[in-house]
N, C-alpha and C. Protein backbone atom coordinates (compact mmCIF):
# COMPACT_ATOMS: atom_id res chain seq x y z
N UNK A 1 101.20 166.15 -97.74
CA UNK A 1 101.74 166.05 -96.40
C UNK A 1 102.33 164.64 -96.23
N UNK A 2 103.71 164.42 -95.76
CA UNK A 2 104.46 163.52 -95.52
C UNK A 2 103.19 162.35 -94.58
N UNK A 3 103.55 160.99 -94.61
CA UNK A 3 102.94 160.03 -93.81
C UNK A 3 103.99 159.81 -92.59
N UNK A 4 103.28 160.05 -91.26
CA UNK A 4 103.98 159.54 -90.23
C UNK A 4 104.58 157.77 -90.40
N UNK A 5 105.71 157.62 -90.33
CA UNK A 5 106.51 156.43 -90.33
C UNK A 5 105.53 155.48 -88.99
N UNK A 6 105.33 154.51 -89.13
CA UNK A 6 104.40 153.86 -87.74
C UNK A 6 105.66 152.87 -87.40
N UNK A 7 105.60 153.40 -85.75
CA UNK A 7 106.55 152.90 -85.19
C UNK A 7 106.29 151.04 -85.02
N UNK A 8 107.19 150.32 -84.83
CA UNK A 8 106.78 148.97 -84.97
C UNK A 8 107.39 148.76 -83.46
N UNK A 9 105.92 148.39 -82.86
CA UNK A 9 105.88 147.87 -81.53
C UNK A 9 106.66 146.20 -81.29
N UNK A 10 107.21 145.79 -80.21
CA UNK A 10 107.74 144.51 -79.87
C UNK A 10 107.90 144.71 -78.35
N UNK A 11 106.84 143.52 -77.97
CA UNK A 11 106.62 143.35 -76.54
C UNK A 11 108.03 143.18 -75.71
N UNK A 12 107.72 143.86 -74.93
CA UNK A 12 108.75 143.66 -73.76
C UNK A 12 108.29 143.03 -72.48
N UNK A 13 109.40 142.21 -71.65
CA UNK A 13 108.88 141.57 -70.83
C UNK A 13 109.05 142.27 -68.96
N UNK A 14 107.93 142.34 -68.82
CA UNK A 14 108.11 143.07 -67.09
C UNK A 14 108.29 141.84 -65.75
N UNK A 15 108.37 140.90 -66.44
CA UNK A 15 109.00 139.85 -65.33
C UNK A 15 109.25 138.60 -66.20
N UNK A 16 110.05 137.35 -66.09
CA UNK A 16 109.70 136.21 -66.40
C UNK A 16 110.22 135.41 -65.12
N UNK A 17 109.56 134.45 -64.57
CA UNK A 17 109.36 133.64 -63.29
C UNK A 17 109.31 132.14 -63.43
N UNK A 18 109.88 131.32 -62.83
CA UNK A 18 110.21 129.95 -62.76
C UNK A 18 109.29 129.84 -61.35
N UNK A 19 108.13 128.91 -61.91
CA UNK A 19 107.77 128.29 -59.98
C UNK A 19 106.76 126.97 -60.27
N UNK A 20 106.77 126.51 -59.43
CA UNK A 20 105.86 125.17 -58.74
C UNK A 20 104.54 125.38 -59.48
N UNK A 21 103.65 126.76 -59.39
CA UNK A 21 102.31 126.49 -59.58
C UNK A 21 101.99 127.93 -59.57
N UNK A 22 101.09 128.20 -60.44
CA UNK A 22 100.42 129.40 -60.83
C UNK A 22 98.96 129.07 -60.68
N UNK A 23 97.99 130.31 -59.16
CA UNK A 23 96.77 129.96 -58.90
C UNK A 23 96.19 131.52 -59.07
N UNK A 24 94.87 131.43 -59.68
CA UNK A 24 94.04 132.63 -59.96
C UNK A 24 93.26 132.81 -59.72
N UNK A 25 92.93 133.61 -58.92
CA UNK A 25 91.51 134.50 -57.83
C UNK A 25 90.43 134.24 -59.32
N UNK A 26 89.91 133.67 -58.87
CA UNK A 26 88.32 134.20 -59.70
C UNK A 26 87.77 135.31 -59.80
N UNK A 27 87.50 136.14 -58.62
CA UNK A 27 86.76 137.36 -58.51
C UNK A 27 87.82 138.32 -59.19
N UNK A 28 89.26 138.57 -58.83
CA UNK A 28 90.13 139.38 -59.04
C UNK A 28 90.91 138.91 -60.56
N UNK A 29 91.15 138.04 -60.46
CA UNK A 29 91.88 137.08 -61.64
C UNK A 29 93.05 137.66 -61.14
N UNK A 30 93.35 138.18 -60.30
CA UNK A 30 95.38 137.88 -60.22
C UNK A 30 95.70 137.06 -59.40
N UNK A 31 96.68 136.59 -60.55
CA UNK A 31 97.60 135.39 -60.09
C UNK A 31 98.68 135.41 -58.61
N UNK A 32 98.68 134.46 -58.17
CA UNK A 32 99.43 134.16 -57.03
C UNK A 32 100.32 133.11 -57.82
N UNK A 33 101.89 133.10 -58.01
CA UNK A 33 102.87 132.59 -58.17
C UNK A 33 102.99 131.57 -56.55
N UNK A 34 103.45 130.42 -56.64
CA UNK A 34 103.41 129.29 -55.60
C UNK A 34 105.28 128.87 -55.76
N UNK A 35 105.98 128.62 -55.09
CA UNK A 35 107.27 128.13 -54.89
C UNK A 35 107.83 128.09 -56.21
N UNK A 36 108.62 129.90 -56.27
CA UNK A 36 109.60 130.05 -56.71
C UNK A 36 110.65 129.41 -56.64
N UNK A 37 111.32 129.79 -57.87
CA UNK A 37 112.67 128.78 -57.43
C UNK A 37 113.63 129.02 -58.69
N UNK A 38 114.85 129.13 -58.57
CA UNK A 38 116.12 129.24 -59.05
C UNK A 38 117.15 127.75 -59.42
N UNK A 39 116.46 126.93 -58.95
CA UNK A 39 117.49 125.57 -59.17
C UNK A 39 116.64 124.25 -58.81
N UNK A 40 117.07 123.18 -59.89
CA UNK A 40 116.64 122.13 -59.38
C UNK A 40 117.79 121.00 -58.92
N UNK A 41 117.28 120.10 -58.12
CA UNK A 41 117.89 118.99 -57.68
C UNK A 41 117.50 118.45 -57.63
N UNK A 42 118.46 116.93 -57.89
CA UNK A 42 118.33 115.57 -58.17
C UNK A 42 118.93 114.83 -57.48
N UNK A 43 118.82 113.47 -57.15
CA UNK A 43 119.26 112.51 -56.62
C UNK A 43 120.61 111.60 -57.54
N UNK A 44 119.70 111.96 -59.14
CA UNK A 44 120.61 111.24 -59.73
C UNK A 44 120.65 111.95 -60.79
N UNK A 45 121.21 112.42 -62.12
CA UNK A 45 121.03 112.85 -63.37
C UNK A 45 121.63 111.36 -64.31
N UNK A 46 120.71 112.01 -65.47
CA UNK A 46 119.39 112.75 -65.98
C UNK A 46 118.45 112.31 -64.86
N UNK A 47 117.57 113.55 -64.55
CA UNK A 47 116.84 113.10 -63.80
C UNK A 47 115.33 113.80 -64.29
N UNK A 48 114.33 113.75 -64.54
CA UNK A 48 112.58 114.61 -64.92
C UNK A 48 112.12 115.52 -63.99
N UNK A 49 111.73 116.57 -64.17
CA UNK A 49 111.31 117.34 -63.73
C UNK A 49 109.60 117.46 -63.56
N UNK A 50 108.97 117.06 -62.87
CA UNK A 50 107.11 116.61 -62.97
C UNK A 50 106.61 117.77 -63.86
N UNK A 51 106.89 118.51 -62.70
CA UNK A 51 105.83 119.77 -63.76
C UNK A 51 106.66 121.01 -62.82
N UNK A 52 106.25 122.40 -63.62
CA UNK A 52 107.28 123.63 -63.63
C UNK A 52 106.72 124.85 -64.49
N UNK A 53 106.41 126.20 -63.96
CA UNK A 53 105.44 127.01 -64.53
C UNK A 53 106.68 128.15 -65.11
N UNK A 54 106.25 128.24 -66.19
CA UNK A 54 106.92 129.50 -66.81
C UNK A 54 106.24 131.13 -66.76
N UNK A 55 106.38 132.19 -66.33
CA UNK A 55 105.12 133.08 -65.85
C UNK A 55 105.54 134.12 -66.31
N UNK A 56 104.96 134.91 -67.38
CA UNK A 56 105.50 136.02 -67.62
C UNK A 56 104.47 137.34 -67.63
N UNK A 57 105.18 138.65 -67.67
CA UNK A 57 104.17 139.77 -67.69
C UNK A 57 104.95 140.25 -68.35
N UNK A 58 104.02 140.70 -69.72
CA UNK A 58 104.25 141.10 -71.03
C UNK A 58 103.87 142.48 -71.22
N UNK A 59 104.34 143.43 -71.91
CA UNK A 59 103.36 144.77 -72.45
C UNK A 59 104.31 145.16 -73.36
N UNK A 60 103.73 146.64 -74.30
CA UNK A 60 104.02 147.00 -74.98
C UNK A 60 104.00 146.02 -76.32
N UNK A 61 102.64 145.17 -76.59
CA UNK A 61 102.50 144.50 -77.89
C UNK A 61 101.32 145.09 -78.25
N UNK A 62 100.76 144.76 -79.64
CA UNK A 62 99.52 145.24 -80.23
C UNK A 62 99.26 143.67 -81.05
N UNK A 63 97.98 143.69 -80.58
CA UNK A 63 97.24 142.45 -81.56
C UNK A 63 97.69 140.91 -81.04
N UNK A 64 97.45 140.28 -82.22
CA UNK A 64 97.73 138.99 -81.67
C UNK A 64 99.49 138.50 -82.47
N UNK A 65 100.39 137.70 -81.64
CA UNK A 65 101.33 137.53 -81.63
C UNK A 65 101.88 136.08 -81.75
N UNK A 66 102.82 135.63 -81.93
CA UNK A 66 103.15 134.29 -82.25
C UNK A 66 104.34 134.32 -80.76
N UNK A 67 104.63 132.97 -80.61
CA UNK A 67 105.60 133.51 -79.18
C UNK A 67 106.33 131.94 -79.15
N UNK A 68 107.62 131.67 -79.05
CA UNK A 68 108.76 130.93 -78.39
C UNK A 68 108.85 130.91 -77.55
N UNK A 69 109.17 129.80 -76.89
CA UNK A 69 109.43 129.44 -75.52
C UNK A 69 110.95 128.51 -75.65
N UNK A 70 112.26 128.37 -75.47
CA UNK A 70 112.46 127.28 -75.39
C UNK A 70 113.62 127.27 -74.07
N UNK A 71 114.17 125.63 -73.62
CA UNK A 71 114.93 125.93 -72.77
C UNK A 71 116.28 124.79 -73.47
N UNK A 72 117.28 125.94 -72.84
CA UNK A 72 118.54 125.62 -74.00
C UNK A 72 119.44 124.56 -72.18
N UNK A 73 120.22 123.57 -72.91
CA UNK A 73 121.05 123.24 -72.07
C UNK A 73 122.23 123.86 -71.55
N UNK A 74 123.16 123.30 -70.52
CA UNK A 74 124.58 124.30 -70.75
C UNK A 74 125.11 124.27 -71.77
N UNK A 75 125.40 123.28 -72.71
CA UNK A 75 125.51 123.08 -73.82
C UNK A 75 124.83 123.54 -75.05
N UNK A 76 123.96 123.89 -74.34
CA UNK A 76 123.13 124.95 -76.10
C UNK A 76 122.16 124.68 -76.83
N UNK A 77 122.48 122.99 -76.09
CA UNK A 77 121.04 122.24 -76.78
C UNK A 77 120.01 122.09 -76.54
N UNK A 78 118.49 122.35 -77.70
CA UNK A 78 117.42 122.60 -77.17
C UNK A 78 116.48 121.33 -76.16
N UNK A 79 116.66 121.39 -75.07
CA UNK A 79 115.89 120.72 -74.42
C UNK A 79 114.50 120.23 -74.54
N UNK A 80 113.88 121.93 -75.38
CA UNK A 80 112.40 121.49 -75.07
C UNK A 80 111.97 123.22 -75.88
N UNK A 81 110.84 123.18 -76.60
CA UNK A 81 110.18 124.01 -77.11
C UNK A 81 109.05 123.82 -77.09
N UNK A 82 108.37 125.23 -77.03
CA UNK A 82 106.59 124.92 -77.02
C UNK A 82 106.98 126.28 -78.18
N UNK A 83 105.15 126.47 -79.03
CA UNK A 83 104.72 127.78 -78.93
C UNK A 83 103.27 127.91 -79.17
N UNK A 84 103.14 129.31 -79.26
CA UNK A 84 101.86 129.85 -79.13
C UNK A 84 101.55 130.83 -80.02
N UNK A 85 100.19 131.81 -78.99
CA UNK A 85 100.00 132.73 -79.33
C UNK A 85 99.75 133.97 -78.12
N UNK A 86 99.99 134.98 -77.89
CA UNK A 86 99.45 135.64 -76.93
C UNK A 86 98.60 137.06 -77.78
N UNK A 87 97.58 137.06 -77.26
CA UNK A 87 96.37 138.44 -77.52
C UNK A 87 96.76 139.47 -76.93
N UNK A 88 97.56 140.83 -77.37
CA UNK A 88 97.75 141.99 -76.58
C UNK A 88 95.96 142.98 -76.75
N UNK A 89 95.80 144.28 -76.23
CA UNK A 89 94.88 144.70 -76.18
C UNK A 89 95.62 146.13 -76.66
N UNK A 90 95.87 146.88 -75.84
CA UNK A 90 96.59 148.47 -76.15
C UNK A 90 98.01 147.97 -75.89
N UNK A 91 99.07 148.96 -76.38
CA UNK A 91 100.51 148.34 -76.64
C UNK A 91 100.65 148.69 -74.74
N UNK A 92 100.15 149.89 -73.90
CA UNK A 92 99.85 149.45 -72.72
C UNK A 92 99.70 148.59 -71.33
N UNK A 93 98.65 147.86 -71.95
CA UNK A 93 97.98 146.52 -71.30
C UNK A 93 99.09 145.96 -71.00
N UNK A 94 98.98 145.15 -69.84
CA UNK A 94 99.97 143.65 -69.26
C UNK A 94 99.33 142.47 -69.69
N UNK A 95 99.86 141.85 -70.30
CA UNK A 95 99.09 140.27 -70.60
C UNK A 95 100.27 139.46 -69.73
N UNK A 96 99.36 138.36 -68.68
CA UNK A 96 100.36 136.88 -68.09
C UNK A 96 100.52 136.21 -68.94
N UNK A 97 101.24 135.75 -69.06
CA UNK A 97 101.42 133.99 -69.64
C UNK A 97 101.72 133.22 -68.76
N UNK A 98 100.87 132.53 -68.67
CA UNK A 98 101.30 131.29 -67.95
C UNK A 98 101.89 129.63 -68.96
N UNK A 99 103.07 129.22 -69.08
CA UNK A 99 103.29 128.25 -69.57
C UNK A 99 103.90 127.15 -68.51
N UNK A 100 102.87 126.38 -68.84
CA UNK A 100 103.07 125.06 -68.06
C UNK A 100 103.83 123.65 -68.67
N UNK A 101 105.21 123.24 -68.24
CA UNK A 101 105.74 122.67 -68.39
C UNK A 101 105.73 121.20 -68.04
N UNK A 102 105.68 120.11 -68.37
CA UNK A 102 105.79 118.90 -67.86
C UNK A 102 106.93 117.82 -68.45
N UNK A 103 107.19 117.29 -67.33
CA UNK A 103 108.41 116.07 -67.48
C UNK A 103 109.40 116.37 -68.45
N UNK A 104 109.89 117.37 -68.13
CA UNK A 104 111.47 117.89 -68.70
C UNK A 104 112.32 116.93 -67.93
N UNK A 105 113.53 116.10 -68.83
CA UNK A 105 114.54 115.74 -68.58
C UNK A 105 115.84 116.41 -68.67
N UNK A 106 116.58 117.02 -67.13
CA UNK A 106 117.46 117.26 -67.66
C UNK A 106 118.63 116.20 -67.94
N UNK A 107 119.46 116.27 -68.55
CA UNK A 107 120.38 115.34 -68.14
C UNK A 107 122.18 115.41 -68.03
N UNK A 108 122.22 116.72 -67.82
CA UNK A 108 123.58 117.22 -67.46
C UNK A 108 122.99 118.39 -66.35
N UNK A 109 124.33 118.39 -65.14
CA UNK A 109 124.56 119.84 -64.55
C UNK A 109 124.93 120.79 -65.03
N UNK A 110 124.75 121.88 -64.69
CA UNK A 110 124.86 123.52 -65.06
C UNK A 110 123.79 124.38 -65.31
N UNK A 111 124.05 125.39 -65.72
CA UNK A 111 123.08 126.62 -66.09
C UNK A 111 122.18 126.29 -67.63
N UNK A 112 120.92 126.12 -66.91
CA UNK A 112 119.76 125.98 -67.97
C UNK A 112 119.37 127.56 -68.37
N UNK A 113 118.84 127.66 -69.31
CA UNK A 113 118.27 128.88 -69.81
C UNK A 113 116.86 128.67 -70.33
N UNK A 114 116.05 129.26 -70.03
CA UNK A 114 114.69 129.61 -70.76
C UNK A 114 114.99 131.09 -71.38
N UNK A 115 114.39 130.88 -72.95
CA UNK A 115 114.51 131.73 -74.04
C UNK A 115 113.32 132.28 -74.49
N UNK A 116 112.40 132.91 -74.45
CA UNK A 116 111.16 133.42 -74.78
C UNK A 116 111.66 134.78 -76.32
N UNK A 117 110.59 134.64 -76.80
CA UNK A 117 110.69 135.35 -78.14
C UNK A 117 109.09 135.64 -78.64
N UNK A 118 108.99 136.54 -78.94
CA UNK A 118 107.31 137.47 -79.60
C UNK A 118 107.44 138.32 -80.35
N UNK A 119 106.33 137.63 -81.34
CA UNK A 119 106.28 138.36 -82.82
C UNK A 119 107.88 138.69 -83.52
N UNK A 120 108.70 137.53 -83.45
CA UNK A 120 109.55 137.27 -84.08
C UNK A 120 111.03 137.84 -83.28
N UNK A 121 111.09 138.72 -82.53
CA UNK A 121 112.09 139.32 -81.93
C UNK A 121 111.86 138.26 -80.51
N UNK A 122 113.36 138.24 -80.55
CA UNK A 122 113.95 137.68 -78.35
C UNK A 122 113.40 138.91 -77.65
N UNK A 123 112.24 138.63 -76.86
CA UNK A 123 112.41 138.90 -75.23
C UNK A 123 112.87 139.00 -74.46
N UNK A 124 113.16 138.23 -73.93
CA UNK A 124 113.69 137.37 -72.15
C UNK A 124 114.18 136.50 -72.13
N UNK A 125 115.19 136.28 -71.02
CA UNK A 125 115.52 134.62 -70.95
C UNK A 125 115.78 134.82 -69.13
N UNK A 126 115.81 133.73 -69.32
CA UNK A 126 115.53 133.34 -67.76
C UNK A 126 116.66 132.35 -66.91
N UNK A 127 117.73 132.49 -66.48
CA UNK A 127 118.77 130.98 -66.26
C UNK A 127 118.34 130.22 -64.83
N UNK A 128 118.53 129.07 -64.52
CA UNK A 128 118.22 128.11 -63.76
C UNK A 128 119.52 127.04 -63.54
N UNK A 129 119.65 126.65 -62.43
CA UNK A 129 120.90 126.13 -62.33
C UNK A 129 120.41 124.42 -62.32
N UNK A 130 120.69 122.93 -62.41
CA UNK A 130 120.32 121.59 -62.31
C UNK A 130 121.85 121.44 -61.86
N UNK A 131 121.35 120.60 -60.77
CA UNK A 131 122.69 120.09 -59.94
C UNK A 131 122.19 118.89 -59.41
N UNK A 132 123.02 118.15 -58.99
CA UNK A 132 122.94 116.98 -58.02
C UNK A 132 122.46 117.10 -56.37
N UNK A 133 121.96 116.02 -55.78
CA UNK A 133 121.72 116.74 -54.56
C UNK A 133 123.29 116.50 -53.72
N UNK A 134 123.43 117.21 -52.54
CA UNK A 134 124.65 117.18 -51.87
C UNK A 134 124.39 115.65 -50.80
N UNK A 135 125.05 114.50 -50.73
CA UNK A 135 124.77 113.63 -50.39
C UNK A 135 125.43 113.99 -48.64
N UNK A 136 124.77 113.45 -47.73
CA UNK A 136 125.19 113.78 -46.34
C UNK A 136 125.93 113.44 -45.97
C-alpha cells in the first residue's frame, strides 16, 4: 500500500500589529495590545524610536520553529533583525508573539516594512510610515 505523501505545514499569520505595549491578564493570559499605531514622528531625522512591540498571532505550525523578524528601510536596507524560536502545539493552536523592540534608529522618511519569516518560508510583513513632524 502506497505511503500517504505528509503534507508540509508553514505557519500562517492571523494578525501582525505594531503598538506601544503588550499587557497580559494573569488569570486569562490574553493579551491587551496598548497604542496602536501606523506611523512614527519626529522632530528631527534620524531620529530613535524608545521602544515598539511587534505582536503576532500565528497558527497552522507544528513543533518548534526558527523565526525572522526584520525591518527593511524605504530603501531596502536592513535596519534591524532579531530571531528566535516559537513552540507550536497542534498545526490548529494560535501561538502570540510578542517581540519587543528597542531604540531603533530610523534615519530617512518613508515606508518602513517589518518582514517576519517561520521555519524558513516569509509570513507577513507589516508597513509603517517615519515622517517628520508638521512644524506649526
Amino acid at each position: 500500500m502506497p505511503r500517504k505523501a505528509r503534507k508540509i505545514l508553514r505557519p500562517t499569520a492571523l494578525a501582525m500589529v505594531i503598538c506601544d505595549a503588550v499587557l497580559r491578564d494573569e488569570s486569562s493570559k490574553k493579551p491587551t495590545l496598548v497604542g496602536l499605531f501606523n506611523q512614527v514622528t519626529a522632530p528631527v531625522l534620524p531620529a530613535m524610536h524608545p521602544r515598539m512591540h511587534v505582536f503576532l498571532s500565528l497558527t497552522n505550525g507544528h513543533g518548534r520553529q526558527p523565526f525572522l523578524l526584520q525591518c527593511k528601510a524605504p530603501d531596502n536596507r536592513t535596519v534591524f533583525e532579531t530571531r528566535g524560536e516559537v513552540e507550536f502545539g497542534r498545526p490548529v493552536d494560535v501561538e502570540d508573539l510578542n517581540i519587543e523592540l528597542r531604540g531603533l534608529v530610523f534615519e530617512q522618511q518613508g515606508i518602513y516594512l517589518f518582514r517576519f519569516s517561520c521555519g524558513g518560508a516569509f509570513v507577513a510583513s507589516r508597513g509603517f510610515t517615519v515622517s517628520p513632524e508638521d512644524k506649526p
